[in-house]
Protein backbone atom coordinates (compact mmCIF):
# COMPACT_ATOMS: atom_id res chain seq x y z
CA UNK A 1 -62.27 21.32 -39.91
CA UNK A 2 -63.77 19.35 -42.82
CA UNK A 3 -64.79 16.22 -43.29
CA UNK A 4 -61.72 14.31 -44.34
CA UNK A 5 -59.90 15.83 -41.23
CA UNK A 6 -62.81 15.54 -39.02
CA UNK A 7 -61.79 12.29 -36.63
CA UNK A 8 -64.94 11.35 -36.68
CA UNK A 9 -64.90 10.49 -40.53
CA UNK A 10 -64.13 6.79 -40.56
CA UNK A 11 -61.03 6.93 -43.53
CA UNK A 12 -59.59 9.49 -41.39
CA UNK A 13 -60.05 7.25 -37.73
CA UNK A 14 -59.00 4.32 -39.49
CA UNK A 15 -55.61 6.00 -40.78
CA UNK A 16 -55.36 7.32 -37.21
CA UNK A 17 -55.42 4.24 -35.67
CA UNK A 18 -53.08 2.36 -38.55
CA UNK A 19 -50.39 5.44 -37.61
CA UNK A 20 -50.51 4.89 -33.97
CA UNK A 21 -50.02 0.71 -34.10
CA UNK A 22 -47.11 1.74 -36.74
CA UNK A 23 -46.23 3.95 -34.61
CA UNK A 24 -46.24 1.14 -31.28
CA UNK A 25 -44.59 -1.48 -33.32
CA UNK A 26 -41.43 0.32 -35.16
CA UNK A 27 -39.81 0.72 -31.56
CA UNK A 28 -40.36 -2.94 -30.62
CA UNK A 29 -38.74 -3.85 -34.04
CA UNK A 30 -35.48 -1.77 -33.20
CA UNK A 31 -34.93 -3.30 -30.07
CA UNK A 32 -35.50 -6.85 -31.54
CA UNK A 33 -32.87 -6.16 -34.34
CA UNK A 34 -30.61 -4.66 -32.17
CA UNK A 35 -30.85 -6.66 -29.44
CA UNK A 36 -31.06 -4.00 -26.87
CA UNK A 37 -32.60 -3.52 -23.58
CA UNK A 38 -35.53 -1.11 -23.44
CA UNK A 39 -35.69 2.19 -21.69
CA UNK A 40 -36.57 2.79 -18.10
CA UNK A 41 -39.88 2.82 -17.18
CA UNK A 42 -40.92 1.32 -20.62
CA UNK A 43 -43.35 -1.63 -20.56
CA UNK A 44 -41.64 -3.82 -22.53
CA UNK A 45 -38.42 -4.75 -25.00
CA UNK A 46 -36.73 -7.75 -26.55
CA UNK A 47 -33.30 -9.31 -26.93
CA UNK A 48 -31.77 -11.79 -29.48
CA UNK A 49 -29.82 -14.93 -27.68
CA UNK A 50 -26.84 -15.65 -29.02
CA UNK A 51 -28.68 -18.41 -31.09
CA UNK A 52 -31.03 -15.79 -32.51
CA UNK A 53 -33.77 -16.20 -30.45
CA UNK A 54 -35.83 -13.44 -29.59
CA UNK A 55 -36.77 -13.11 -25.58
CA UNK A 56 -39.85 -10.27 -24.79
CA UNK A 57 -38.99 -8.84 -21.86
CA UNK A 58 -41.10 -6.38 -19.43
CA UNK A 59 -39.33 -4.08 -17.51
CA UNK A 60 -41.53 -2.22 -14.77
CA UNK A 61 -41.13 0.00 -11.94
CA UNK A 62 -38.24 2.35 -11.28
CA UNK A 63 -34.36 1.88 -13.42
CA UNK A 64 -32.79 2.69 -9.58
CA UNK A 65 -34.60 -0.16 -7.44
CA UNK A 66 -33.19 -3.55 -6.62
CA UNK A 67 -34.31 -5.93 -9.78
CA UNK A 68 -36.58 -8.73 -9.16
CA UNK A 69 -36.88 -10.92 -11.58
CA UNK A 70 -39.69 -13.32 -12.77
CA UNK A 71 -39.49 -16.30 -14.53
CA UNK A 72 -43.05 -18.10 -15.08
CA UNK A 73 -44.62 -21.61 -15.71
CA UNK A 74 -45.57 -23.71 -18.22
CA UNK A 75 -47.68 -23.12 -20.91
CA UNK A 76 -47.31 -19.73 -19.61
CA UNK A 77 -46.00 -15.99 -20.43
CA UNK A 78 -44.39 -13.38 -18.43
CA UNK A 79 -48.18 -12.35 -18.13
CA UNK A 80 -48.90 -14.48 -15.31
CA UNK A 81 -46.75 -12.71 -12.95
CA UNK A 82 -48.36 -9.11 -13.33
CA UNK A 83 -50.29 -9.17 -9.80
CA UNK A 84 -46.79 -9.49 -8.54
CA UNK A 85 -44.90 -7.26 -10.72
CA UNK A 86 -47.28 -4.49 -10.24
CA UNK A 87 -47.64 -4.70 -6.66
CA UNK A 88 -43.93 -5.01 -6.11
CA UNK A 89 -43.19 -2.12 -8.49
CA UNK A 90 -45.54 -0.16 -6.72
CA UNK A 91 -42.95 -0.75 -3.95
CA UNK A 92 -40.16 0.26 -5.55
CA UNK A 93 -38.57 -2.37 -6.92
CA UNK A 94 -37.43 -3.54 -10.79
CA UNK A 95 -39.85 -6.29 -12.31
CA UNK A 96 -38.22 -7.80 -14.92
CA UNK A 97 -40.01 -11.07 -16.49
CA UNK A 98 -39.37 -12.24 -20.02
CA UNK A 99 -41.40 -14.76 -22.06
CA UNK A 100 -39.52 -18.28 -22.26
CA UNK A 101 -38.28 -18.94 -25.93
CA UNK A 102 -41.32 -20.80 -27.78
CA UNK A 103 -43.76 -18.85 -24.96
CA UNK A 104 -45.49 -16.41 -25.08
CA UNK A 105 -44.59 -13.17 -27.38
CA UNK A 106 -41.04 -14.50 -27.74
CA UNK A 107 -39.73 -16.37 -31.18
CA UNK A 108 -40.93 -20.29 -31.73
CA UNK A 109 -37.35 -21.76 -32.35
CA UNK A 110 -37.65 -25.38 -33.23
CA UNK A 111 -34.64 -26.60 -31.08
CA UNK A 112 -33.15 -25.47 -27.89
CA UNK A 113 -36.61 -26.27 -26.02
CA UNK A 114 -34.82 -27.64 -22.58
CA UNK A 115 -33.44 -26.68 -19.31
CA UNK A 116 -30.39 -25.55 -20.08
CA UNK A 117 -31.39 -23.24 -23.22
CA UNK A 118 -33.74 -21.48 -20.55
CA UNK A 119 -31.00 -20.90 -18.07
CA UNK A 120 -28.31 -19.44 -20.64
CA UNK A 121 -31.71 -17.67 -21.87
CA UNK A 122 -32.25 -15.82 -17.98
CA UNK A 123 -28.38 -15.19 -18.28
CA UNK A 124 -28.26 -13.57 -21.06
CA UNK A 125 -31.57 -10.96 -20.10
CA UNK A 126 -29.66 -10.67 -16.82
CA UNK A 127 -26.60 -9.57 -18.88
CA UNK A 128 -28.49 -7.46 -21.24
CA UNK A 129 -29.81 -5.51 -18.69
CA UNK A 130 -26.84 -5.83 -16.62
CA UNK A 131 -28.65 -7.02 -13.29
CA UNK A 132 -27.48 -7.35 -10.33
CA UNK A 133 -28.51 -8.00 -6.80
CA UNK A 134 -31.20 -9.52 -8.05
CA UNK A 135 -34.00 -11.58 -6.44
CA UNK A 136 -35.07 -14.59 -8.87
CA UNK A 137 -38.89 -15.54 -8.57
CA UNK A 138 -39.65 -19.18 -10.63
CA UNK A 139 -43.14 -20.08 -10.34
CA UNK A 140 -43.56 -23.97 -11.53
CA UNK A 141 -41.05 -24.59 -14.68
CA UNK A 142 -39.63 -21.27 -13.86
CA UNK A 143 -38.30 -22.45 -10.21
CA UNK A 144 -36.55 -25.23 -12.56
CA UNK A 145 -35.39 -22.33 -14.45
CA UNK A 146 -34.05 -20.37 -11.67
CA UNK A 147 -32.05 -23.20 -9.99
CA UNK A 148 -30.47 -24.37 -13.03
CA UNK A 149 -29.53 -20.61 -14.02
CA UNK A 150 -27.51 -20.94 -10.49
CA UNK A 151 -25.91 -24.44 -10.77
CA UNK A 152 -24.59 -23.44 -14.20
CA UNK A 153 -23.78 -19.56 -14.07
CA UNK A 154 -23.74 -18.82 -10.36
CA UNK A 155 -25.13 -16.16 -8.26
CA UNK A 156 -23.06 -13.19 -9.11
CA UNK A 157 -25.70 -11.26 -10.09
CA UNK A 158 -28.19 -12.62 -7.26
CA UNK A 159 -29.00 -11.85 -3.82
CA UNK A 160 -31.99 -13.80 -3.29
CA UNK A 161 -34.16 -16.79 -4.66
CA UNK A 162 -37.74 -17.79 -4.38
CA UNK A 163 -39.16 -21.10 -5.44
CA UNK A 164 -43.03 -20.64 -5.69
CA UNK A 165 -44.90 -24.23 -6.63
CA UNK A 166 -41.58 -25.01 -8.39
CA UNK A 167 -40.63 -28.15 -10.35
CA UNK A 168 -37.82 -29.12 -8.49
CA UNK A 169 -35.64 -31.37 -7.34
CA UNK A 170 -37.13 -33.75 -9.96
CA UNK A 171 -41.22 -34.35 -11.04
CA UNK A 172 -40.59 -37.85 -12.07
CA UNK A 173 -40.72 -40.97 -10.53
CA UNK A 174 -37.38 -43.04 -10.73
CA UNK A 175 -36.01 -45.57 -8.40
CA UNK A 176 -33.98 -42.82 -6.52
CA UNK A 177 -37.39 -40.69 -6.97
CA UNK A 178 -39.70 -42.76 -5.46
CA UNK A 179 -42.36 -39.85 -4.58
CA UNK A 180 -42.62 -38.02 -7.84
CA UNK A 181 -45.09 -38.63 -10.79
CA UNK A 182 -45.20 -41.82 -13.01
CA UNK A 183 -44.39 -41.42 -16.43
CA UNK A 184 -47.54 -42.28 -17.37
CA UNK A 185 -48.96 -38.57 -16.07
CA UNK A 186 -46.63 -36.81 -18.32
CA UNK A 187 -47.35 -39.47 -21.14
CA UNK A 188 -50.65 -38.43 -21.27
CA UNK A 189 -50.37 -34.59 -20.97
CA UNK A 190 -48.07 -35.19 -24.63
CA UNK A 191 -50.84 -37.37 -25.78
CA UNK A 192 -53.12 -34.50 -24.90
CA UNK A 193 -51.65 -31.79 -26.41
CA UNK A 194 -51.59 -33.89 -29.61
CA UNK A 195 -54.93 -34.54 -29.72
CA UNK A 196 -56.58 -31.35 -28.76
CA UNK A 197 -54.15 -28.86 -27.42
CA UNK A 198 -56.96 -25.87 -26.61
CA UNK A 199 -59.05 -28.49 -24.96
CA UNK A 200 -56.12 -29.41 -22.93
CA UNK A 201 -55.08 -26.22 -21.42
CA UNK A 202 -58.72 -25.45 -21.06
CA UNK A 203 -59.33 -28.52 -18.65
CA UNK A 204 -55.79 -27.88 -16.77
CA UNK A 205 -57.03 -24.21 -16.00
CA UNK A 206 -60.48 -25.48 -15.40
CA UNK A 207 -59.11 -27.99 -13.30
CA UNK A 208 -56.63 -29.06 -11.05
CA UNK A 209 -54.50 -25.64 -11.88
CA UNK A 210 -56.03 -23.23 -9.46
CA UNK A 211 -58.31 -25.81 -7.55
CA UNK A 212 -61.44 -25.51 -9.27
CA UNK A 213 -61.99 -29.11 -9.14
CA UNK A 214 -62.47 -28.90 -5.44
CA UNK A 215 -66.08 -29.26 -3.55
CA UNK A 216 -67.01 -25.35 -2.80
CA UNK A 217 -64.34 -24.18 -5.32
CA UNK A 218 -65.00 -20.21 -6.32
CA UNK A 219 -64.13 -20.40 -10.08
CA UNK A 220 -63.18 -17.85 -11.83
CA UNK A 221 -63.57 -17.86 -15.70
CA UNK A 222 -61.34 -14.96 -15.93
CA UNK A 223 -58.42 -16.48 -15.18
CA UNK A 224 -59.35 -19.84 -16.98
CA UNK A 225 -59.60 -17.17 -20.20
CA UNK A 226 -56.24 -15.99 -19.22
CA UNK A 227 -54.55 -19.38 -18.38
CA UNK A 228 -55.88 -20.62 -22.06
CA UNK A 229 -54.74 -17.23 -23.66
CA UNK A 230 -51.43 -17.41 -22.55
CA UNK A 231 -51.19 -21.55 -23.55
CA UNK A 232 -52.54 -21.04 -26.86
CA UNK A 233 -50.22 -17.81 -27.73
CA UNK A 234 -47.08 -20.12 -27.19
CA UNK A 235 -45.63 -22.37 -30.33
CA UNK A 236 -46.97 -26.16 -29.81
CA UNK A 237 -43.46 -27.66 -30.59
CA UNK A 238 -42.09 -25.60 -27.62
CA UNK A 239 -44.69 -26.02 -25.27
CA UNK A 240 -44.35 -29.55 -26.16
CA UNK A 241 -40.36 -30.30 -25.95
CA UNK A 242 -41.46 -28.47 -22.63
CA UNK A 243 -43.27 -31.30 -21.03
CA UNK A 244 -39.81 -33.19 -20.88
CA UNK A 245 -37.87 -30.47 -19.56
CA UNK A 246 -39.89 -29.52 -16.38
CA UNK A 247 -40.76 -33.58 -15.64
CA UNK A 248 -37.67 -35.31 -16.31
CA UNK A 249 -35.15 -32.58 -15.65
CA UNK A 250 -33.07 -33.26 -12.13
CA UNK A 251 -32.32 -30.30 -10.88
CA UNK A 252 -30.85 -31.64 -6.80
CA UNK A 253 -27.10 -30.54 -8.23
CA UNK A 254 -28.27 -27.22 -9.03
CA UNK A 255 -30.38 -26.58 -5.68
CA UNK A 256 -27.23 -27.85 -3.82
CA UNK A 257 -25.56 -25.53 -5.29
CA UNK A 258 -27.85 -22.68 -4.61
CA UNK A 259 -26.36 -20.55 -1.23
CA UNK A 260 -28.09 -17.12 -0.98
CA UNK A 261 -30.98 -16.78 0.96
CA UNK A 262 -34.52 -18.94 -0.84
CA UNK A 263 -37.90 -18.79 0.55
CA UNK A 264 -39.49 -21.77 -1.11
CA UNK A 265 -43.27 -21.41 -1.10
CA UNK A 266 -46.04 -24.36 -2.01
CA UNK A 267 -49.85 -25.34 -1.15
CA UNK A 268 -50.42 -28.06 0.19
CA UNK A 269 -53.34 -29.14 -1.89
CA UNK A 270 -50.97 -28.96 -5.08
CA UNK A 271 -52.48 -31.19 -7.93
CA UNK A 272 -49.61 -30.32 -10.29
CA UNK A 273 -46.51 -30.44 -8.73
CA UNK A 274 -47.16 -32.26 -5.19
CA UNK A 275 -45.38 -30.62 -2.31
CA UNK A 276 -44.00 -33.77 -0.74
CA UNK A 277 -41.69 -34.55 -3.73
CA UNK A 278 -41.30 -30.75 -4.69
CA UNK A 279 -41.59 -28.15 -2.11
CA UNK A 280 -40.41 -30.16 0.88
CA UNK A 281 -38.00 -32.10 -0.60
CA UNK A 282 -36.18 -28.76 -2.13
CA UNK A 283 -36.12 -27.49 1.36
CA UNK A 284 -33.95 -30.22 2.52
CA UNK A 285 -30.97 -30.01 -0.45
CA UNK A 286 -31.02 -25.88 -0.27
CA UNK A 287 -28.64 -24.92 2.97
CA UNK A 288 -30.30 -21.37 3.48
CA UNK A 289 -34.18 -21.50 2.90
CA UNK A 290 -36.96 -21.36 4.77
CA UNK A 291 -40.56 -23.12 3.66
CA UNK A 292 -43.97 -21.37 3.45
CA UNK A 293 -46.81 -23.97 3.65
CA UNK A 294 -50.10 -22.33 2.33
CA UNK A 295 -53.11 -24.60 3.65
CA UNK A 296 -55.31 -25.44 1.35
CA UNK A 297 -53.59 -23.62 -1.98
CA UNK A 298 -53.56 -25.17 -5.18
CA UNK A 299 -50.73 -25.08 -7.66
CA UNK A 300 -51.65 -21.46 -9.12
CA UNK A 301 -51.56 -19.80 -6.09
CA UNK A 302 -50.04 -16.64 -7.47
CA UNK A 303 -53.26 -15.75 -8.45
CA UNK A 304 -55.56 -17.52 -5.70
CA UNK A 305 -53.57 -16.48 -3.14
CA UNK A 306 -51.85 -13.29 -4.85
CA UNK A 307 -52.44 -10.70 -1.59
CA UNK A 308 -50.35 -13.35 0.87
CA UNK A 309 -47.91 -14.16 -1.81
CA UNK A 310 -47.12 -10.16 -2.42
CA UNK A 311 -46.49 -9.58 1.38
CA UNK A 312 -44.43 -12.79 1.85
CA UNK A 313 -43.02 -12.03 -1.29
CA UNK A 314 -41.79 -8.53 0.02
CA UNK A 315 -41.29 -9.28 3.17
CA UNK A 316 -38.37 -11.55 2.22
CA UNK A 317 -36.98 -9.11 -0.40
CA UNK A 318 -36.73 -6.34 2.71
CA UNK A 319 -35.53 -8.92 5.37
């Protein structure tokens, strides 16, 4: 071996390295123009929507076990569910969770940013993959996600739902909504993410998010890093648009209309999406749920309270 082959000669590690991202990316860049699901067992893949918007998807665990799907919160990325997704995998089970349009590694599209866009998103994944007897996870925005998937395309392809710190029925306070948030709250997270929207996202994750805020709070700047990470990585129109669609969406049509089994699961010390006007009052308007009530969790509790969450989590799939 001479020097220009040698690996250790830094032309030759550099063109090694340049091959193998080539290498990495020219897959991703089929399935993208195609619009194709990936293959079994691969870590990751992409579809186009019908209005050319391109969804990253993760597809983990084994082709052959029942599909449960994630759909995650805002700012977020389908990143913030991998304590689940690997843990339920590990199980056995299909972990699908894609990246919201304008999130994460998905395209920034400058419309479409709302509710409905994110369900006909879900649907088509679910198609593209051809899902079925699915469980649906939404975490947050996703829970908003997952009901209005139902109310508008049914639950054909579903066997179970699970609302974790979800959005619904409604975040907003209206004269019919008398427990949700004023206006003014959501006002000023827009105003925020005008301003300064890394110093926002910083202070949420800091913050109220996982309960770091709270006397005796163990913080972990890991998962601030991550929070941020994820927020910044998403397009600020989208992310933006988004603010409207988890607050001022009503979604008590769609959870009416909701009639598999849902485990709906919330802290109690929720600083984001309080369970009175969220958890509790979703129990009430879906027939066949039951509520989990996690003393003393804050609002990210899939990562504060991951371990509980995974064996609730598969407990209710296997039930």
């Amino acid at each position: 071996m001479n020097h220009e082959t040698s690996p250790t000669n830094p032309r030759r590690r550099h063109a090694l390295v340049g091959a193998a991202a080539a290498a990495a990316v020219v897959p991703m860049a089929g399935a993208a123009t195609k619009g194709t699901a990936g293959r079994a067992g691969a870590p990751a893949g992409s579809i186009v929507t019908r209005d050319g918007v391109t969804l990253y998807y993760k597809d983990w665990g084994p082709r052959n076990g029942q599909p449960v799907v994630f759909s995650h919160g805002w700012p977020l990325s389908s990143d913030s569910w991998e304590s689940q997704m690997i843990f339920l995998a590990s199980q056995g089970y299909r972990c699908i969770a894609h990246d919201r349009r304008g999130h994460g590694r998905s395209s920034q599209p400058w419309d479409g940013n709302d509710m409905d866009h994110y369900a006909d998103d879900l649907a088509q994944v679910l198609d593209a993959l051809d899902v079925k007897n699915a469980v649906l996870v939404g975490f947050s925005t996703g829970g908003g996600e997952v009901a209005r998937y139902i109310g508008r395309h049914g639950s054909k392809r579903v066997a179970k739902a699970v609302l974790v710190a979800a959005v619904p029925p409604l975040m907003l306070k209206t004269a019919a909504n008398p427990g949700g948030l004023p206006m003014s709250v959501f006002d000023g997270i827009r105003a925020g993410s005008l301003a300064d929207r890394s110093q926002l996202y910083f202070d949420i994750a800091s913050g109220p998010f996982y309960g770091f805020n709270r006397p005796g709070a163990k913080v972990s700047q890991g998962l601030i890093n991550a929070w941020w990470a994820q927020g910044m990585q998403g397009g600020h129109k989208n992310t933006f648009d988004s603010i409207k669609a988890f607050s001022e969406t009503d979604f008590t049509q769609d959870l009416k209309k909701i009639t598999v089994p849902t485990l709906i699961v919330h802290g109690d010390d929720d600083q984001i999406v309080p369970i009175d006007a969220a958890g509790k009052a979703s129990a009430k308007l879906i027939k066949n749920s039951t509520l989990l009530v996690y003393p003393g969790a804050p609002h990210g509790l899939t990562d504060t309270h991951k371990d509980k969450l995974n064996a609730d989590l598969l407990a209710f799939i296997k039930a």
